[in-house]
Protein backbone atom coordinates (compact mmCIF):
# COMPACT_ATOMS: atom_id res chain seq x y z
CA UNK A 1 -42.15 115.39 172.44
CA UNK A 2 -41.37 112.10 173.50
CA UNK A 3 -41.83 108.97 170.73
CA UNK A 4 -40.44 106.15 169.70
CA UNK A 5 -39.40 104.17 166.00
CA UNK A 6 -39.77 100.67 165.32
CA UNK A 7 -37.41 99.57 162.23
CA UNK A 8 -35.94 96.38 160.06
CA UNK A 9 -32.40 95.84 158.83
CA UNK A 10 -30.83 93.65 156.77
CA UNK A 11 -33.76 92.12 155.12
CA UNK A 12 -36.21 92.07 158.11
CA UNK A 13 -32.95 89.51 159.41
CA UNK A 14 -32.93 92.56 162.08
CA UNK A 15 -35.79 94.53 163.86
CA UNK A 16 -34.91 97.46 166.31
CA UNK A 17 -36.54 99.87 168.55
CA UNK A 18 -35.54 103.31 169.72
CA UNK A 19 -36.43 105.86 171.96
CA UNK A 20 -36.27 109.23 173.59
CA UNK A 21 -37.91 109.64 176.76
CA UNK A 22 -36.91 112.62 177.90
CA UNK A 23 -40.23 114.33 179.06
CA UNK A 24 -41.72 110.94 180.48
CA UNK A 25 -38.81 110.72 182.68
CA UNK A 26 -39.10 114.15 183.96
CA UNK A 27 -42.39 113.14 184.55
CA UNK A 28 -41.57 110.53 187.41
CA UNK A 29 -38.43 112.39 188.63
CA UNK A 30 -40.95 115.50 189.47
CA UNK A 31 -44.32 113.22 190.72
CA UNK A 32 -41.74 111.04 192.98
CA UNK A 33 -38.74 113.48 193.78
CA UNK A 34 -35.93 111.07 193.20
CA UNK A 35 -32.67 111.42 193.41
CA UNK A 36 -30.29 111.50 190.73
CA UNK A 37 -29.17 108.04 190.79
CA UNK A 38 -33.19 107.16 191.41
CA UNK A 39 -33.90 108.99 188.72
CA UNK A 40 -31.09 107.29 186.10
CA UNK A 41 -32.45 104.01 187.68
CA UNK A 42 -36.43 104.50 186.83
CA UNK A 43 -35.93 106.25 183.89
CA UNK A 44 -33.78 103.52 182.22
CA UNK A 45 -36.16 101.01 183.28
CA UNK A 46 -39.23 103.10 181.83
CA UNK A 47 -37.31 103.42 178.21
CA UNK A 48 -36.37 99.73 178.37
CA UNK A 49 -39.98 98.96 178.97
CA UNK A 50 -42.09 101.38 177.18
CA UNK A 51 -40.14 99.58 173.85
CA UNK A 52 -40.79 96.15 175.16
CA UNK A 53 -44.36 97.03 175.73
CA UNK A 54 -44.84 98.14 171.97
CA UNK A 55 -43.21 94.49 170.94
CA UNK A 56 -46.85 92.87 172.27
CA UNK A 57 -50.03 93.03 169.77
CA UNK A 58 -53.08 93.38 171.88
CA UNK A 59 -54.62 96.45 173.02
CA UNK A 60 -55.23 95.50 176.42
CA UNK A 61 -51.75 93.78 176.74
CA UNK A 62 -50.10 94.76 179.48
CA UNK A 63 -46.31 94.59 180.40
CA UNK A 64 -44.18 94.69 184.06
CA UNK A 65 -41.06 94.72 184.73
CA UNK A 66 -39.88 93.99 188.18
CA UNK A 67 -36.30 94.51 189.64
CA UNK A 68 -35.73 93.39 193.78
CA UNK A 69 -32.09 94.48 194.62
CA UNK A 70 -30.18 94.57 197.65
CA UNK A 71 -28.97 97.64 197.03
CA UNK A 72 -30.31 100.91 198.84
CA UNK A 73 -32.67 101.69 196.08
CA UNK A 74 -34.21 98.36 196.89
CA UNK A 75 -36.57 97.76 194.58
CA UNK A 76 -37.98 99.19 190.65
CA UNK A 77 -41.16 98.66 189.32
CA UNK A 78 -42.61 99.79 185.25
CA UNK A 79 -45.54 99.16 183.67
CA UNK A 80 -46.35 99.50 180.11
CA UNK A 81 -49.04 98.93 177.53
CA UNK A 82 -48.95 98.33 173.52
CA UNK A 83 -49.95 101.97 172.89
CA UNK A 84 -46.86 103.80 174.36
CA UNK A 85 -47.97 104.33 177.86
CA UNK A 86 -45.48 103.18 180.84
CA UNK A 87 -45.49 104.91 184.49
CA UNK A 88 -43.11 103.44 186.91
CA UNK A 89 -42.11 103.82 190.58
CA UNK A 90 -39.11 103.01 192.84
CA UNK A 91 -38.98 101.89 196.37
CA UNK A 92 -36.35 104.13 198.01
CA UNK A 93 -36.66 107.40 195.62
CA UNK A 94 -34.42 109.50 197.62
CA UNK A 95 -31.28 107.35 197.74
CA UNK A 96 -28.14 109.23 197.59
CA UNK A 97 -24.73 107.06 196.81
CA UNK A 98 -21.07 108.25 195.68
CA UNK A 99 -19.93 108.68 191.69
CA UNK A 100 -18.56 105.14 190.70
CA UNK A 101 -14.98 104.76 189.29
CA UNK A 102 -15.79 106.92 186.12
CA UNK A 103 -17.83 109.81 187.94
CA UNK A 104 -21.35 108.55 186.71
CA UNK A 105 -24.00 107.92 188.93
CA UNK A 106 -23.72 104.31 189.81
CA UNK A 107 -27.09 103.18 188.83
CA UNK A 108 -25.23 99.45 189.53
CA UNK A 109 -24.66 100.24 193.10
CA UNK A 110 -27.98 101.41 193.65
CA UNK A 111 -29.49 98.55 192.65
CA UNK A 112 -26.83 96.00 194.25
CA UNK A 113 -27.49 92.12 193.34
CA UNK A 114 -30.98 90.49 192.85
CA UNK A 115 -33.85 89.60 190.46
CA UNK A 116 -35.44 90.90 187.39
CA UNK A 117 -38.65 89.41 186.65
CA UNK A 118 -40.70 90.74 183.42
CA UNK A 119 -44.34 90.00 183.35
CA UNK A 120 -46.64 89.93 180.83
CA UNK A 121 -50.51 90.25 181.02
CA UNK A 122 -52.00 89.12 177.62
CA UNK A 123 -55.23 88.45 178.84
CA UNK A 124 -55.05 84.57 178.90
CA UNK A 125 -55.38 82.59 181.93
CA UNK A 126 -52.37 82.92 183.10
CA UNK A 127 -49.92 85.72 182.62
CA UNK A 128 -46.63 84.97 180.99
CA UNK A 129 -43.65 85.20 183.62
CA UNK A 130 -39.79 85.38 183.18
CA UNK A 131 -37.12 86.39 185.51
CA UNK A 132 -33.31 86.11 185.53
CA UNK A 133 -30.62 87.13 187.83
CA UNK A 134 -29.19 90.66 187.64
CA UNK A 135 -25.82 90.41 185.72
CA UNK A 136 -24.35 94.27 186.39
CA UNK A 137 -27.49 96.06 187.48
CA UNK A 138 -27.04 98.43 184.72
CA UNK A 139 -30.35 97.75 183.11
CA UNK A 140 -29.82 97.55 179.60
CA UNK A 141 -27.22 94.83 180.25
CA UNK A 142 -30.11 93.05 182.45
CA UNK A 143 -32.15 93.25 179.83
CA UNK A 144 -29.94 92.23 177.02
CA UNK A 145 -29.69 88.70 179.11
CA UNK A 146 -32.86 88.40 179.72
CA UNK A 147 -33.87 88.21 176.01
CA UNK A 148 -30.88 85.55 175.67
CA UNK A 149 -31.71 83.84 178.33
CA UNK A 150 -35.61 83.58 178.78
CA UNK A 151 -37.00 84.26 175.14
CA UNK A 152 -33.99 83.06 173.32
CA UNK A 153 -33.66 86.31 171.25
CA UNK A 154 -30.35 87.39 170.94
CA UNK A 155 -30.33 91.02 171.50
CA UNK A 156 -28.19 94.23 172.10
CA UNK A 157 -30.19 97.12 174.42
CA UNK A 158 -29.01 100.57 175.11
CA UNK A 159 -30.06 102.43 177.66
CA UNK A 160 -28.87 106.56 179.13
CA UNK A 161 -30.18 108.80 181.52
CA UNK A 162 -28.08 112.09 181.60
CA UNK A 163 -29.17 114.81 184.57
CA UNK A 164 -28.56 119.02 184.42
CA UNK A 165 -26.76 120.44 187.34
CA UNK A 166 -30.12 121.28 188.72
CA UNK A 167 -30.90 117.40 188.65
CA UNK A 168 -33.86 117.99 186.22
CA UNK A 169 -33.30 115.51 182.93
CA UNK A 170 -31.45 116.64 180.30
CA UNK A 171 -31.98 113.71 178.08
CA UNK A 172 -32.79 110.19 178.11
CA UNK A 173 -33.04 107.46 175.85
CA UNK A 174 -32.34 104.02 174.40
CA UNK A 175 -32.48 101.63 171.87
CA UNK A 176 -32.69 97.66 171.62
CA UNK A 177 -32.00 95.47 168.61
CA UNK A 178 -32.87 92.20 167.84
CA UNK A 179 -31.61 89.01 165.60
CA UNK A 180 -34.28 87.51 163.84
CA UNK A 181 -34.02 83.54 164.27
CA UNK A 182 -32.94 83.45 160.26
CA UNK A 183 -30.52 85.74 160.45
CA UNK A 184 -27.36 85.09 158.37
CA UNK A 185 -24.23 84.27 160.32
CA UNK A 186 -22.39 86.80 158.20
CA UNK A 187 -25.08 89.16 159.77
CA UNK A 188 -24.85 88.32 162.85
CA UNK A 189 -20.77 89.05 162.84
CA UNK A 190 -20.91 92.40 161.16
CA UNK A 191 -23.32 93.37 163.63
CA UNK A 192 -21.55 92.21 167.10
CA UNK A 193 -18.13 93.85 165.59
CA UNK A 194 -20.82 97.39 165.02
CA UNK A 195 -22.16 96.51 168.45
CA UNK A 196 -18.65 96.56 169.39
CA UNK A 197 -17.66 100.07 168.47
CA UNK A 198 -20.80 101.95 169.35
CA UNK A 199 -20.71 105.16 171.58
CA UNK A 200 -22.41 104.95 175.07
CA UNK A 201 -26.21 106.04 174.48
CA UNK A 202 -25.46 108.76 176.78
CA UNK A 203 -22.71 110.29 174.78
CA UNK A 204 -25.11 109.70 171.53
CA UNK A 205 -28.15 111.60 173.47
CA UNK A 206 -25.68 114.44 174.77
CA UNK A 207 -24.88 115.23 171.01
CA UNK A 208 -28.37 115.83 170.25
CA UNK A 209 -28.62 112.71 168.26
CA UNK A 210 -32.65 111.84 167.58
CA UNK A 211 -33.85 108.25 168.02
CA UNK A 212 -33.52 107.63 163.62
CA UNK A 213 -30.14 109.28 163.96
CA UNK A 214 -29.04 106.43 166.69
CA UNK A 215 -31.10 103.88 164.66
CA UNK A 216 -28.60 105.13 161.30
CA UNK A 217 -25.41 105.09 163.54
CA UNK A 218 -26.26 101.37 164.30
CA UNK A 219 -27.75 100.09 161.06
CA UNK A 220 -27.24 102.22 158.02
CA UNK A 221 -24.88 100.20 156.30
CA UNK A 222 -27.62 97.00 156.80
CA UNK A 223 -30.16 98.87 154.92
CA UNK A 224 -31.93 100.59 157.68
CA UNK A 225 -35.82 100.54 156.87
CA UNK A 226 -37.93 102.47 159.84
CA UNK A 227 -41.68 101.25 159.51
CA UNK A 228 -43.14 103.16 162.46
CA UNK A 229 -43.14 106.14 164.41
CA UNK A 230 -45.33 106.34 167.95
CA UNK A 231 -46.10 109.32 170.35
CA UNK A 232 -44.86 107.54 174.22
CA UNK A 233 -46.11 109.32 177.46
CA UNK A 234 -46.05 108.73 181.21
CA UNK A 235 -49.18 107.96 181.87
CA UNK A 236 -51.14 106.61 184.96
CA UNK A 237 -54.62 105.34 184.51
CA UNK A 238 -55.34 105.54 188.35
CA UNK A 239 -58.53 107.00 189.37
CA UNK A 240 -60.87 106.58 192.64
CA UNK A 241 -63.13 103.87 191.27
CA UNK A 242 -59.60 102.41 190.64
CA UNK A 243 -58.25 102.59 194.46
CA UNK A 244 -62.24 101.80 195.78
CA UNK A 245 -61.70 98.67 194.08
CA UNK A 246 -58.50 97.86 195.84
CA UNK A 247 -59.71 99.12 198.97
CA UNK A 248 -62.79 96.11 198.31
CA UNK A 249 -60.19 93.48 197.86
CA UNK A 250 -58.36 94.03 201.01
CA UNK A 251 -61.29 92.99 202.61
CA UNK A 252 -64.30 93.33 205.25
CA UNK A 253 -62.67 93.72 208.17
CA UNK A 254 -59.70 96.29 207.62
CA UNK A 255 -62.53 98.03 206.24
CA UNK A 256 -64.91 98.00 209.24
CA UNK A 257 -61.50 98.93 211.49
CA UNK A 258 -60.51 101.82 209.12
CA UNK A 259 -64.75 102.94 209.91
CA UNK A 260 -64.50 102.07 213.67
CA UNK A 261 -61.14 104.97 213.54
CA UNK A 262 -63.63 107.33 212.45
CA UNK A 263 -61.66 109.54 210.05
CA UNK A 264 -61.07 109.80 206.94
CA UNK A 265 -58.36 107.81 204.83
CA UNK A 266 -55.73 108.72 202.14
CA UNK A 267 -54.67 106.32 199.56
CA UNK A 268 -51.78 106.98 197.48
CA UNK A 269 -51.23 105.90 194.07
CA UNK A 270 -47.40 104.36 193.86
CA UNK A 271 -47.14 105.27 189.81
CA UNK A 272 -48.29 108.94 190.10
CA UNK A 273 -48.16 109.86 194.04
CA UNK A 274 -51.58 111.42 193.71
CA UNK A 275 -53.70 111.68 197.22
CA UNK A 276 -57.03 109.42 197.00
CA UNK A 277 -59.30 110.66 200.35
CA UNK A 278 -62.18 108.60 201.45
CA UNK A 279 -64.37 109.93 204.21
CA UNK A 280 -66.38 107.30 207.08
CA UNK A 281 -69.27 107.50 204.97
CA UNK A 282 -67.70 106.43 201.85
CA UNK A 283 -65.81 103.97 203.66
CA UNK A 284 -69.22 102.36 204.61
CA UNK A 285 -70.73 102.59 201.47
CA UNK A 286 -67.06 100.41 200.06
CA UNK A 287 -68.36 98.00 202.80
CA UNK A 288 -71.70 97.73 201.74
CA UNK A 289 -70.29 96.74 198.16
CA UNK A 290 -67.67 94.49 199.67
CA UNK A 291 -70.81 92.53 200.92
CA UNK A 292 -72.29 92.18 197.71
């Protein structure tokens, strides 16, 4: 079972998330058949943002996070809610690029220079946007500058994807920890020389370690308090009154040409690849709506 803590340190001076996400991102390798390096790429992205989607309060809040390389991979997209849902896609699942220098799969190279951009949906008016450039394409490192750079937290984010020879997952997970604005400059130096020494989250997942045993590895000695423990899934929400109301907002006339071709359409759902068919007569019947 996939789930994830949320925890304190060091007199609530430090809060910190971790996960394991094995099973969710077995989930997306099998519904979009990516590669390897695809599947490192997405399922880095989908730890990194089912925790960041648990940092918002409201139940309807809704978080995505966006990255546009130039790499082959091209582009990554995740979406996650407050409740421990994400579901995620990439643009180029079957990309297939050489080890990089150490023999890992170059999740960097994949994703070659560009953007991340992280929005957030919390129902107001307007839905909060920040983006930043890709510093390494690694993900957590991404990450980890864009909560310096565009919420001025400072912050330290962990993130591993390891495959089996069979290129099923074998384990994935992360963590990301965060500095309180009052945090103690004595804090703040223990923890960057801790931050320092720390084992790659891959090596800590491949030794079995659970998401409170990476939380102590980090934190014990700052008086490690975890306050919360949540079930996370993949989970898409897509259904056919879902893609009816997408086919509405494309408009009248794409709809009257799909009814003039006089068969049936398939629509298919990015997050979870399912097959949506609508035949000519439900096509009109969208139209007639679209009129309304």
């Amino acid at each position: 079972m996939d789930y994830m803590i949320r925890a304190t340190a060091a007199d609530s001076q430090i809060r910190a998330f971790a996960a394991s996400t094995r099973e969710m991102t077995e989930t997306a390798r099998a519904a979009h058949n990516t590669s390897p390096v695809a599947t490192a790429a997405l399922g880095r992205l989908l730890c990194g943002g089912v925790m960041m989607g648990s940092m918002m309060k409201g139940d309807k809040d809704l978080l995505t996070l966006q990255i546009k390389g130039k790499g082959p991979i091209g582009g990554i997209v995740v979406t996650a809610d407050s409740k421990g849902h994400a579901k995620g896609y990439v643009n180029h699942p079957a990309v297939a690029i050489p080890a990089n220098a150490k023999g890992k799969l170059d999740v960097s190279g994949a994703i070659g220079p560009g953007m991340l951009q992280v929005i957030k949906d919390m129902g107001l008016k307007d839905p909060y946007v920040g983006s930043c450039e890709l510093q390494t394409g690694e993900i957590a490192e991404d990450l980890t500058y864009y909560f310096a750079i565009s919420e001025q937290v400072p912050s330290s984010v962990g993130l591993g994807v390891l495959m089996e020879k069979n290129n099923t997952v074998k384990q994935a997970g992360g963590f990301i920890i965060q500095l309180m604005p009052f945090t103690s400059d004595e804090i703040i130096d223990k923890l960057e020389k801790k931050l320092a020494e720390v084992r790659p989250v891959t090596a800590m997942l491949d030794s079995g370690m659970t998401p409170e045993m990476i939380l102590e590895e980090l934190l014990v000695e700052f008086g490690l308090e975890i306050n919360e423990k949540t079930e996370i899934s993949y989970h898409c929400d897509c259904s056919k009154e879902r893609v009816e109301k997408a086919l509405i907002s494309i408009g009248k006339k794409e709809i009257r040409e799909m009814i003039n071709d006089g068969k049936p359409i398939e629509v298919n759902c990015h997050f979870c690849s399912k097959n949506y068919e609508f035949s000519v007569d439900e096509l009109k019947d969208i139209l007639e709506k679209a009129d309304i």
